[in-house]
PDB file of N, CA and C in Angstrom:
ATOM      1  N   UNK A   1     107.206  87.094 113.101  1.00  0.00           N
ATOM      2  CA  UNK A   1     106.361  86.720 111.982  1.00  0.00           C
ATOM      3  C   UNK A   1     105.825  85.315 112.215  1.00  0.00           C
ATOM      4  N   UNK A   2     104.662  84.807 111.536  1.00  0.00           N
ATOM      5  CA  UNK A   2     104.161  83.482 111.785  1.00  0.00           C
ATOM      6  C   UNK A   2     103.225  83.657 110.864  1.00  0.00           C
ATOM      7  N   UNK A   3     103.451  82.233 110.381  1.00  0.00           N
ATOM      8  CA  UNK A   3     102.214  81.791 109.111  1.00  0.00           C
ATOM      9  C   UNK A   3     101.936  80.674 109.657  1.00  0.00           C
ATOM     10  N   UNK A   4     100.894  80.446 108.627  1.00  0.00           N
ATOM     11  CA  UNK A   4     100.007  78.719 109.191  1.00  0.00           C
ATOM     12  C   UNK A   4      99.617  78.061 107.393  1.00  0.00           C
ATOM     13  N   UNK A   5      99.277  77.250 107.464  1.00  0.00           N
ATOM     14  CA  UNK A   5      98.931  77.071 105.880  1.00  0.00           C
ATOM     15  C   UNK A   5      98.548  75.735 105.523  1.00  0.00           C
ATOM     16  N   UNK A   6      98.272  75.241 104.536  1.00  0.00           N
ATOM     17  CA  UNK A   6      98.033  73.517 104.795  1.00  0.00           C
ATOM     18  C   UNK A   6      99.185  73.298 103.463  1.00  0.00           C
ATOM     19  N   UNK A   7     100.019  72.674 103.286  1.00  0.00           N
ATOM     20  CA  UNK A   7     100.270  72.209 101.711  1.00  0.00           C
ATOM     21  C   UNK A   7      99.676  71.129 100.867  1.00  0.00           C
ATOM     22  N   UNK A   8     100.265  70.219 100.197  1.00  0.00           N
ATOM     23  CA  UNK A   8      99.651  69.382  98.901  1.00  0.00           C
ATOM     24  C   UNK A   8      99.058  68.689  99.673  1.00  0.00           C
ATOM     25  N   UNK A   9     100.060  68.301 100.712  1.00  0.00           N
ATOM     26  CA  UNK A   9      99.860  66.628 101.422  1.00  0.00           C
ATOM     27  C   UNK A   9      98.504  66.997 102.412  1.00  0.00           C
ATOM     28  N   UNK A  10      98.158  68.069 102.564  1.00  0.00           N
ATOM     29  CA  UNK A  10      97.075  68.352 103.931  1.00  0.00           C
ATOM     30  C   UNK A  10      97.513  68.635 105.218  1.00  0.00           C
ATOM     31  N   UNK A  11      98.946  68.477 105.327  1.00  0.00           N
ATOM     32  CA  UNK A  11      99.486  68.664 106.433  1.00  0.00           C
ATOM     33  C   UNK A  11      99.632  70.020 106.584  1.00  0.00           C
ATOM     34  N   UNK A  12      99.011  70.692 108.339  1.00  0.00           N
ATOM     35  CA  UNK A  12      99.337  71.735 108.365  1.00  0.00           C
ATOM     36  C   UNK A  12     100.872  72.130 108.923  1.00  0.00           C
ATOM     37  N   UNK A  13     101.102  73.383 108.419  1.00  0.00           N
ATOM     38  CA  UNK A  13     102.596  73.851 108.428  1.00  0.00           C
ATOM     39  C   UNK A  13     102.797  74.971 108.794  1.00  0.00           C
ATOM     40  N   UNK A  14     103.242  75.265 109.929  1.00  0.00           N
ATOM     41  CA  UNK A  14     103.700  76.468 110.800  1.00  0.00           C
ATOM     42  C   UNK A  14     104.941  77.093 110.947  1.00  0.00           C
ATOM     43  N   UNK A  15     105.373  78.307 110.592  1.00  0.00           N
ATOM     44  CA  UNK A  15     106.606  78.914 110.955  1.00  0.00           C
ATOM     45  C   UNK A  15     106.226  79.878 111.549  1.00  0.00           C
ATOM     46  N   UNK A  16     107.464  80.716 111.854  1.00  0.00           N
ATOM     47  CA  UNK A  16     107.738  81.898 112.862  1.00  0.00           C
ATOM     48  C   UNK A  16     107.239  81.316 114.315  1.00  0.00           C
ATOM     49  N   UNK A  17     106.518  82.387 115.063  1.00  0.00           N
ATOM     50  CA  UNK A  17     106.496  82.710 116.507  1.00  0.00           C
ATOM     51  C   UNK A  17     105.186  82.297 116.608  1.00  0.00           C
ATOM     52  N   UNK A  18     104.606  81.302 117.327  1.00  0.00           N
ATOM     53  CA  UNK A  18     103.266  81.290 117.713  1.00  0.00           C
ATOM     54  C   UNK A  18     103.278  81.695 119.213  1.00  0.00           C
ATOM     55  N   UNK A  19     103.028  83.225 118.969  1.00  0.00           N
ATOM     56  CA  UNK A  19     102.726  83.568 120.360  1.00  0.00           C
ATOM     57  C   UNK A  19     101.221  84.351 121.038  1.00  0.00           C
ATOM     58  N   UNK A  20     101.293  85.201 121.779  1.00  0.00           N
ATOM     59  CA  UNK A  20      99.914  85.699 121.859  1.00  0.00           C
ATOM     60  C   UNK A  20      99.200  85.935 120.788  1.00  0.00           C
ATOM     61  N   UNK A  21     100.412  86.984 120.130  1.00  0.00           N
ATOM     62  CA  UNK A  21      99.896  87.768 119.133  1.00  0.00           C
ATOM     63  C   UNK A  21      99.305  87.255 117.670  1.00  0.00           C
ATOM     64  N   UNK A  22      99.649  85.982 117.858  1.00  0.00           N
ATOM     65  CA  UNK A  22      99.313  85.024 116.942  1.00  0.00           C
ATOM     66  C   UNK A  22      98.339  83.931 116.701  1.00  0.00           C
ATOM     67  N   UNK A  23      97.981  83.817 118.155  1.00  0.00           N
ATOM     68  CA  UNK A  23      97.080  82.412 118.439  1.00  0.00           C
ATOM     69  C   UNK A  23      95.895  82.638 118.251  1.00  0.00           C
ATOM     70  N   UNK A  24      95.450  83.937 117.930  1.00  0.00           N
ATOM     71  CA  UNK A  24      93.875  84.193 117.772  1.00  0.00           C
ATOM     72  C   UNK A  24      93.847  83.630 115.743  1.00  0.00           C
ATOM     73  N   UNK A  25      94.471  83.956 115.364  1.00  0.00           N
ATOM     74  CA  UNK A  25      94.683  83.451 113.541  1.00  0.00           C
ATOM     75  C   UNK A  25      95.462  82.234 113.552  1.00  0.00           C
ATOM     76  N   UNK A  26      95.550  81.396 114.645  1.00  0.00           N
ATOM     77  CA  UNK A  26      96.069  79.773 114.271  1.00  0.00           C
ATOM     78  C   UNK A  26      94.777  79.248 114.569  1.00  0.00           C
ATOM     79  N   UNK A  27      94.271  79.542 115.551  1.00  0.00           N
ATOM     80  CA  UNK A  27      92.888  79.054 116.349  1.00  0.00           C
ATOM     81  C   UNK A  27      91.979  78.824 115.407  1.00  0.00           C
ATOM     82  N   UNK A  28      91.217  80.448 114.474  1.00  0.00           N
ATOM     83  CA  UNK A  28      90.670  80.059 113.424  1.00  0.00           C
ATOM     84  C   UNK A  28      91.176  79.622 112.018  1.00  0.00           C
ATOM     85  N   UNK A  29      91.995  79.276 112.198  1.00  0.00           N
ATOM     86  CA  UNK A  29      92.522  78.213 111.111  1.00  0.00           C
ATOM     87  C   UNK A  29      92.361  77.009 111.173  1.00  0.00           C
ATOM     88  N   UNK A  30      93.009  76.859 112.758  1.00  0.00           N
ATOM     89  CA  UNK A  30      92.559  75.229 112.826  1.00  0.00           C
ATOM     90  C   UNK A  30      91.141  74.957 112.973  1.00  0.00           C
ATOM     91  N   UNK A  31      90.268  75.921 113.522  1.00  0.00           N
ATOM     92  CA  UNK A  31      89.092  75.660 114.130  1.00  0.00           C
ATOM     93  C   UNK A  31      88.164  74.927 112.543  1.00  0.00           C
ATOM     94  N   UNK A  32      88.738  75.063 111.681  1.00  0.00           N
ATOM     95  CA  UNK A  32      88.211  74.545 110.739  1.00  0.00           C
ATOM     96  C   UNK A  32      89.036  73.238 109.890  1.00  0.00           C
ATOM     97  N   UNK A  33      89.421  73.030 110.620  1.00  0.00           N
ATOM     98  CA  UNK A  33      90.132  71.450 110.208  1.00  0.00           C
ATOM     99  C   UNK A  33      89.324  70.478 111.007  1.00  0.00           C
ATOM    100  N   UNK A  34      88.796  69.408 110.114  1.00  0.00           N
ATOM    101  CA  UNK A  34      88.239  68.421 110.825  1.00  0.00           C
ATOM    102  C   UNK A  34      88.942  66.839 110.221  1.00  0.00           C
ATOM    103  N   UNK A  35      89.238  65.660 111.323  1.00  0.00           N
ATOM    104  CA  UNK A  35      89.578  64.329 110.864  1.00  0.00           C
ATOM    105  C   UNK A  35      90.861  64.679 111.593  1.00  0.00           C
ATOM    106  N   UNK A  36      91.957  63.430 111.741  1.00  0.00           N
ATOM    107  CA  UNK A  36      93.317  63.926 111.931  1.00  0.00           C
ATOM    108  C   UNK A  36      93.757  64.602 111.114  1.00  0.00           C
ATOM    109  N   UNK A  37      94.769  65.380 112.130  1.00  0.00           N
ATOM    110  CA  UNK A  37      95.435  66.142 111.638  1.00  0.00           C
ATOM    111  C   UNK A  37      97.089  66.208 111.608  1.00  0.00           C
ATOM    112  N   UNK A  38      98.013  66.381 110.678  1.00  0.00           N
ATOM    113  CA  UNK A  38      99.392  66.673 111.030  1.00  0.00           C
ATOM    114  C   UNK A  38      99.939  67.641 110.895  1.00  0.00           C
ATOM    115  N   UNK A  39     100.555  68.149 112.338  1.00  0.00           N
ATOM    116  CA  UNK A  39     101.290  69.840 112.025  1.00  0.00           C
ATOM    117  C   UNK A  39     102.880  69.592 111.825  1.00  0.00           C
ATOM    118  N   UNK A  40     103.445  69.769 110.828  1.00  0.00           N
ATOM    119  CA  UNK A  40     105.025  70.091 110.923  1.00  0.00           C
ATOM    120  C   UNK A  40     105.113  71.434 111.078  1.00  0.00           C
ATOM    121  N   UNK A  41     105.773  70.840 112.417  1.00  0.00           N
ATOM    122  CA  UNK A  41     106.918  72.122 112.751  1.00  0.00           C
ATOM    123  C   UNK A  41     108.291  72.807 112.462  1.00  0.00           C
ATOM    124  N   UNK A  42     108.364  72.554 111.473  1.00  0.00           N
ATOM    125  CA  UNK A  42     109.605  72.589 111.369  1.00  0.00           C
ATOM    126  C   UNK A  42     110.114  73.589 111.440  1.00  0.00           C
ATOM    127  N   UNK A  43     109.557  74.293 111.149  1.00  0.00           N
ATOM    128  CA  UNK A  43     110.122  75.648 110.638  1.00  0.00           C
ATOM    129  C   UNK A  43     109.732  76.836 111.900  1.00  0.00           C
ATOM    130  N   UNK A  44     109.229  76.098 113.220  1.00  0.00           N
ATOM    131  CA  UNK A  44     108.661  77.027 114.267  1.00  0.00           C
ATOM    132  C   UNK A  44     109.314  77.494 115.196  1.00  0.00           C
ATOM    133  N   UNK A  45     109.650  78.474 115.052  1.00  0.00           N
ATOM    134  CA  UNK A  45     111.197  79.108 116.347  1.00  0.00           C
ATOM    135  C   UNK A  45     110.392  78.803 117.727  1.00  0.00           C
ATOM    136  N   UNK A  46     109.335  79.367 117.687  1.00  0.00           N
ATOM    137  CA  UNK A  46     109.032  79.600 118.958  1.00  0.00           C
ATOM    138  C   UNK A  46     107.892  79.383 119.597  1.00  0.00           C
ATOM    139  N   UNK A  47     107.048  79.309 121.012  1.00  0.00           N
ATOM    140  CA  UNK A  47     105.950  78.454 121.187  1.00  0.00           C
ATOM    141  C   UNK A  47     105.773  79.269 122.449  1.00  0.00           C
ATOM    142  N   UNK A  48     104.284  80.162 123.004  1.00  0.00           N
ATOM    143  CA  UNK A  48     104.414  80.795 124.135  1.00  0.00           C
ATOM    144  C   UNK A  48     103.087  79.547 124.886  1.00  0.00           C
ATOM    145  N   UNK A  49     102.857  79.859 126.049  1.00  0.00           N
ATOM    146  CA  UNK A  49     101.490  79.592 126.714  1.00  0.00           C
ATOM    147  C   UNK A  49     100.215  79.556 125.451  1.00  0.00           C
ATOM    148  N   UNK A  50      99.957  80.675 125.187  1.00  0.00           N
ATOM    149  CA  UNK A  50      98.933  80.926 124.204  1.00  0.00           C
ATOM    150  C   UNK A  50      98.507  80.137 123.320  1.00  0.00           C
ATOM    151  N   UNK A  51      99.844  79.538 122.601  1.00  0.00           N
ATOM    152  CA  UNK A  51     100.329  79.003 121.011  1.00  0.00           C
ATOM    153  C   UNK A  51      99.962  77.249 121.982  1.00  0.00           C
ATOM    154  N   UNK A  52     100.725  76.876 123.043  1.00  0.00           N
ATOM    155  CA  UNK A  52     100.132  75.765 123.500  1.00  0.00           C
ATOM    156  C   UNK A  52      98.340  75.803 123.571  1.00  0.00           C
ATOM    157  N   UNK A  53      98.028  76.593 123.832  1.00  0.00           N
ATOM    158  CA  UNK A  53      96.564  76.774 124.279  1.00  0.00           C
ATOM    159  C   UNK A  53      95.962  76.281 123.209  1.00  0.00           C
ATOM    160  N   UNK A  54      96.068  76.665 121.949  1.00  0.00           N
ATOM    161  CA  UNK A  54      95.554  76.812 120.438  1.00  0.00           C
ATOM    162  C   UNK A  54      95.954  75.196 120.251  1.00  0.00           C
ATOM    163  N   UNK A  55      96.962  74.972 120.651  1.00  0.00           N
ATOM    164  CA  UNK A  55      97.152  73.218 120.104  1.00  0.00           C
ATOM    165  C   UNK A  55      96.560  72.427 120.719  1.00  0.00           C
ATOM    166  N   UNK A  56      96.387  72.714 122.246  1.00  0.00           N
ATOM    167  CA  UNK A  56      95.339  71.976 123.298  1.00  0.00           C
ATOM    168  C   UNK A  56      94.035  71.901 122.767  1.00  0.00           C
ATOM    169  N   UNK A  57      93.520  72.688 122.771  1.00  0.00           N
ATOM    170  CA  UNK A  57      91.910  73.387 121.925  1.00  0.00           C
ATOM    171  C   UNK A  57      91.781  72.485 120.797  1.00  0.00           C
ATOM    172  N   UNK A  58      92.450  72.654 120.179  1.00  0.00           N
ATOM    173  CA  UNK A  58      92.462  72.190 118.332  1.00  0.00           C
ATOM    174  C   UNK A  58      92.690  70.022 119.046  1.00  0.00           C
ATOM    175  N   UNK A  59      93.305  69.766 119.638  1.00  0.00           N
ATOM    176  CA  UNK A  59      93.509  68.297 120.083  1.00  0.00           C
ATOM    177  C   UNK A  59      92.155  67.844 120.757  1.00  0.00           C
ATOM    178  N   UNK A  60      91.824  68.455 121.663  1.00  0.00           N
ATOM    179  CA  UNK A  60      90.845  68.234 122.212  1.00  0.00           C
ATOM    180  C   UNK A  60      89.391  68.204 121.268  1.00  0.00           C
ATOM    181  N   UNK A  61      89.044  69.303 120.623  1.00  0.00           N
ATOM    182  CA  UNK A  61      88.387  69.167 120.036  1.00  0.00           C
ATOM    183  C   UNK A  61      87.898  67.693 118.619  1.00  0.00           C
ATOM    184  N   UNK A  62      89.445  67.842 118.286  1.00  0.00           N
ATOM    185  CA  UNK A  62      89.763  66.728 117.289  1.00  0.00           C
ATOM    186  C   UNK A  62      89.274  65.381 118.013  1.00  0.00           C
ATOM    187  N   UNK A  63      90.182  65.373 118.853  1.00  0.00           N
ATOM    188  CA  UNK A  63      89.764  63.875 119.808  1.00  0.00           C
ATOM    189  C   UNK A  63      88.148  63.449 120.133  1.00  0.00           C
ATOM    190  N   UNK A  64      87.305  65.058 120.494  1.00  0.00           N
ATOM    191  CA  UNK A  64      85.896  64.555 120.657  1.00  0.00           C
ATOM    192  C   UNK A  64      85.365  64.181 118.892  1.00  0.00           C
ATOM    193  N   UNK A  65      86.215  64.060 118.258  1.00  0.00           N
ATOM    194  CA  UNK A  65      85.351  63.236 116.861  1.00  0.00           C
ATOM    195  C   UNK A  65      86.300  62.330 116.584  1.00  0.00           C
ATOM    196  N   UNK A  66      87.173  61.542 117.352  1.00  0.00           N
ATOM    197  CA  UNK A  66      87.786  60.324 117.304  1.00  0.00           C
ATOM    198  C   UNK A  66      88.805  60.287 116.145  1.00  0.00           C
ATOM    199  N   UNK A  67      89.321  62.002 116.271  1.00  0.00           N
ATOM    200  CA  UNK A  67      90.363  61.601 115.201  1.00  0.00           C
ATOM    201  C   UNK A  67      91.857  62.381 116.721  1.00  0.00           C
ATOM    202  N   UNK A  68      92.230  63.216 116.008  1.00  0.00           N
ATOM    203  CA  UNK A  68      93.433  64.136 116.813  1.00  0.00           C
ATOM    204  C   UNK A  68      94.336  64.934 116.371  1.00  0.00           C
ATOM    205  N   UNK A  69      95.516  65.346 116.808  1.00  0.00           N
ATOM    206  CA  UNK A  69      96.459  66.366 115.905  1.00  0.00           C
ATOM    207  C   UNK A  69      97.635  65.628 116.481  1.00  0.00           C
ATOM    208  N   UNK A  70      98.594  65.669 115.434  1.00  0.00           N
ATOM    209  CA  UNK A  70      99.917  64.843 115.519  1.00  0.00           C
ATOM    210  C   UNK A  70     100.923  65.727 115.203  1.00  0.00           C
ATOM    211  N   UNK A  71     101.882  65.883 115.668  1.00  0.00           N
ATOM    212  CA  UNK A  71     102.988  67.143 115.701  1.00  0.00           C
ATOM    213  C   UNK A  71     104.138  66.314 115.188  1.00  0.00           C
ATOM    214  N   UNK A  72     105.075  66.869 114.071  1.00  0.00           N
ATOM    215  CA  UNK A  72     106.164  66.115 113.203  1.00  0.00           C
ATOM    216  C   UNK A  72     107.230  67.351 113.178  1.00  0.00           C
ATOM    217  N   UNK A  73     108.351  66.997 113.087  1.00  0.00           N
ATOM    218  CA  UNK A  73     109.288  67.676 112.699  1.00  0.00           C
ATOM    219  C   UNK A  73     109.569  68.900 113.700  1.00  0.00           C
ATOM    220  N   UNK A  74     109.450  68.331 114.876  1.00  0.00           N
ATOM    221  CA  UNK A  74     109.493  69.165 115.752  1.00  0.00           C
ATOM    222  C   UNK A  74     110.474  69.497 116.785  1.00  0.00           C
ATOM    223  N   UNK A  75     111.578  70.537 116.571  1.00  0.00           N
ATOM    224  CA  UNK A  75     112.672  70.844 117.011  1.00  0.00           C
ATOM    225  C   UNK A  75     113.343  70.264 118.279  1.00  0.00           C
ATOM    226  N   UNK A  76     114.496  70.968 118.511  1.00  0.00           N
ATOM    227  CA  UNK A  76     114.940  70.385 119.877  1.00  0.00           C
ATOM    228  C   UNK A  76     114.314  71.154 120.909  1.00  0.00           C
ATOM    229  N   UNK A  77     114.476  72.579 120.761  1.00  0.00           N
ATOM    230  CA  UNK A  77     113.758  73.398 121.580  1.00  0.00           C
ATOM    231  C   UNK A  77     112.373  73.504 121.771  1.00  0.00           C
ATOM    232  N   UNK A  78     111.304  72.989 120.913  1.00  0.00           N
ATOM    233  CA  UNK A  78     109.912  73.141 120.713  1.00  0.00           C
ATOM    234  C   UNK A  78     110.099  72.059 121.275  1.00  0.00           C
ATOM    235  N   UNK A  79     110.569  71.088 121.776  1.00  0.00           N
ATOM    236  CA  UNK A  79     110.364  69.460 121.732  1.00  0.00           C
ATOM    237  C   UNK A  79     110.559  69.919 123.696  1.00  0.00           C
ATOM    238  N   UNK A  80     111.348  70.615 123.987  1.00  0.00           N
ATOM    239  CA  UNK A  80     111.862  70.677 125.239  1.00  0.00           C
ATOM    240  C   UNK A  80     110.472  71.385 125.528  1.00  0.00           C
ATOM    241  N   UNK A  81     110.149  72.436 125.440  1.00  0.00           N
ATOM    242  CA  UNK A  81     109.059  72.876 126.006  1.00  0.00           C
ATOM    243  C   UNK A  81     107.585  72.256 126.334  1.00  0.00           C
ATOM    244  N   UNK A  82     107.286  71.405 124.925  1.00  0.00           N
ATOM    245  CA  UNK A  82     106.682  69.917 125.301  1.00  0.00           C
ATOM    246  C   UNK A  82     106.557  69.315 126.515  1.00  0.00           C
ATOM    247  N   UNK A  83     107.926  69.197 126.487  1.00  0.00           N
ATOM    248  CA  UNK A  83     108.013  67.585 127.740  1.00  0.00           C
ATOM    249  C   UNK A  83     108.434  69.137 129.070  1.00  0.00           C
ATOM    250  N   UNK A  84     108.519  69.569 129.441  1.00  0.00           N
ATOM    251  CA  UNK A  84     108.354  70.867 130.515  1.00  0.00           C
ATOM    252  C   UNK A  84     106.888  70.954 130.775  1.00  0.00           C
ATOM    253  N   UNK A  85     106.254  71.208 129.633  1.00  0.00           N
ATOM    254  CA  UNK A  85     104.619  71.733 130.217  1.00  0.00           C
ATOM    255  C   UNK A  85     103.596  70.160 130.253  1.00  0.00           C
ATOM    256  N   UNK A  86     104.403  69.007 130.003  1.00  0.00           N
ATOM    257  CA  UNK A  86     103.720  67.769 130.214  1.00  0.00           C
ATOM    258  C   UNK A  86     102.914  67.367 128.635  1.00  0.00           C
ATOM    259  N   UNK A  87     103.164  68.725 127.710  1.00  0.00           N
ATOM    260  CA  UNK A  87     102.646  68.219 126.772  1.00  0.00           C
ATOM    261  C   UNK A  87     102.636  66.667 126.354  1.00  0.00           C
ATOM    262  N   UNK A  88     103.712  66.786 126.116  1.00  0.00           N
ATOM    263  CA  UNK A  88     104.409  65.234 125.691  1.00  0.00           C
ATOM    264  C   UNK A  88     103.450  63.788 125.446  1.00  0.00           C
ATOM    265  N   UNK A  89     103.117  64.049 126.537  1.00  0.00           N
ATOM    266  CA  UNK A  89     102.089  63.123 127.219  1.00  0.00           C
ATOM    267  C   UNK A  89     100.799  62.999 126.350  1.00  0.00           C
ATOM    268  N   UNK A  90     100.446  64.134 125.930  1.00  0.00           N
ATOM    269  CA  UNK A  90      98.756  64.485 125.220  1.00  0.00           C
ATOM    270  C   UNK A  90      99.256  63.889 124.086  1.00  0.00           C
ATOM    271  N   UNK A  91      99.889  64.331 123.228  1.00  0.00           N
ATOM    272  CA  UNK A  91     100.307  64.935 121.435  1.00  0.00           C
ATOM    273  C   UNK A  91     101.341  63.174 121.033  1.00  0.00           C
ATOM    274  N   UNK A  92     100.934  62.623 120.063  1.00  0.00           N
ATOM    275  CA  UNK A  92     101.732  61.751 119.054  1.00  0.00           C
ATOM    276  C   UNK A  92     102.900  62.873 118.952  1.00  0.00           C
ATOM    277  N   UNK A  93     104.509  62.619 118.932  1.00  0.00           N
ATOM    278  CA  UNK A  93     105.409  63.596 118.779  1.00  0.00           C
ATOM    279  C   UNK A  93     106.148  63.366 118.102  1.00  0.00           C
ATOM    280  N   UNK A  94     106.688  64.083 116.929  1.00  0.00           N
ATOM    281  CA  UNK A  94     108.074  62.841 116.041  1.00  0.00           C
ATOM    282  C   UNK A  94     108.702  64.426 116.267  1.00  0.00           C
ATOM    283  N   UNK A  95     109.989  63.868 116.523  1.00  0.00           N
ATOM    284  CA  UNK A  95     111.392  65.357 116.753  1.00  0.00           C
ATOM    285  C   UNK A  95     111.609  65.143 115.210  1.00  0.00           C
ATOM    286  N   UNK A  96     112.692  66.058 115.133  1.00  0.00           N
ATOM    287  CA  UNK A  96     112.970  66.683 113.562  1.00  0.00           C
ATOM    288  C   UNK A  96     114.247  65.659 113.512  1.00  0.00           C
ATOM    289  N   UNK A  97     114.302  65.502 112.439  1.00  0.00           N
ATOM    290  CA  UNK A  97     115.881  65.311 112.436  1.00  0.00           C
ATOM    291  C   UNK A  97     117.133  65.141 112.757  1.00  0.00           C
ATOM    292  N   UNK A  98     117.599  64.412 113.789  1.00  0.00           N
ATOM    293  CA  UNK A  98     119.190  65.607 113.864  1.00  0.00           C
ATOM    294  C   UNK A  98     119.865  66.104 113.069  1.00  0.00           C
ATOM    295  N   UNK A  99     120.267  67.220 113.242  1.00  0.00           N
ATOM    296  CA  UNK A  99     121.313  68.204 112.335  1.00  0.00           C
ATOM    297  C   UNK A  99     123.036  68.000 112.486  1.00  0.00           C
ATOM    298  N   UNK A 100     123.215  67.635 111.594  1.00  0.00           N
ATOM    299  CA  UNK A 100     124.985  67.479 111.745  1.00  0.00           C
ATOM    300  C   UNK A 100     125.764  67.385 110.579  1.00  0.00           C
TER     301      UNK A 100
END
C-alpha cells in the first residue's frame, strides 16, 4: 500500500511502499508542487529504483526554479539506501529519531 498527501503544514507525507507500482501516482502528485518542498518519511517502509527516480525528477525540477525537496524523518533503512545509491549527496536529509 502507499499514499502521498500534503497535511496542514504543506509538508508532503508518504507511507507504505514507493515502488514501481507506485511512482507513476507520486510523480503526478509531486509534478504539481511548486517552491520548496518537505517530504516526511516517516512512515515509508520501503523505496525501489523507481520511487528514487520520482524524488530525483521532483528535485531536479524544483532546483531549476531555485527552490528543492528536503527529506525529514527519514528511517534507518530508507536513510541506508540513500547513502548506497549516493543519494545523500543530492537531498538536505534529517534521519528520524532514534527509537529506544
Amino acid at each position: 500500500m502507499f499514499e502521498i498527501r500534503q497535511d496542514e503544514a504543506g509538508r508532503v507525507v508518504v507511507s507504505g511502499r514507493l515502488d514501481a507500482a507506485h511512482a507513476p501516482e507520486a510523480q503526478v502528485f509531486l509534478d504539481d508542487l511548486a517552491g520548496h518542498c518537505v517530504m516526511d518519511m516517516g512512515a515509508l517502509e520501503y523505496i525501489s529504483s523507481a520511487g528514487l527516480g520520482v524524488l530525483l525528477r521532483t528535485h531536479k525540477r524544483l532546483l531549476a526554479d531555485g527552490a528543492g525537496l528536503k527529506l525529514v524523518n527519514v528511517n534507518h533503512h530508507i536513510n541506508d539506501i540513500f547513502t548506497y545509491s549516493g543519494f545523500d549527496k543530492l537531498f538536505e536529509i534529517e534521519a528520524a529519531p532514534a527509537s529506544g
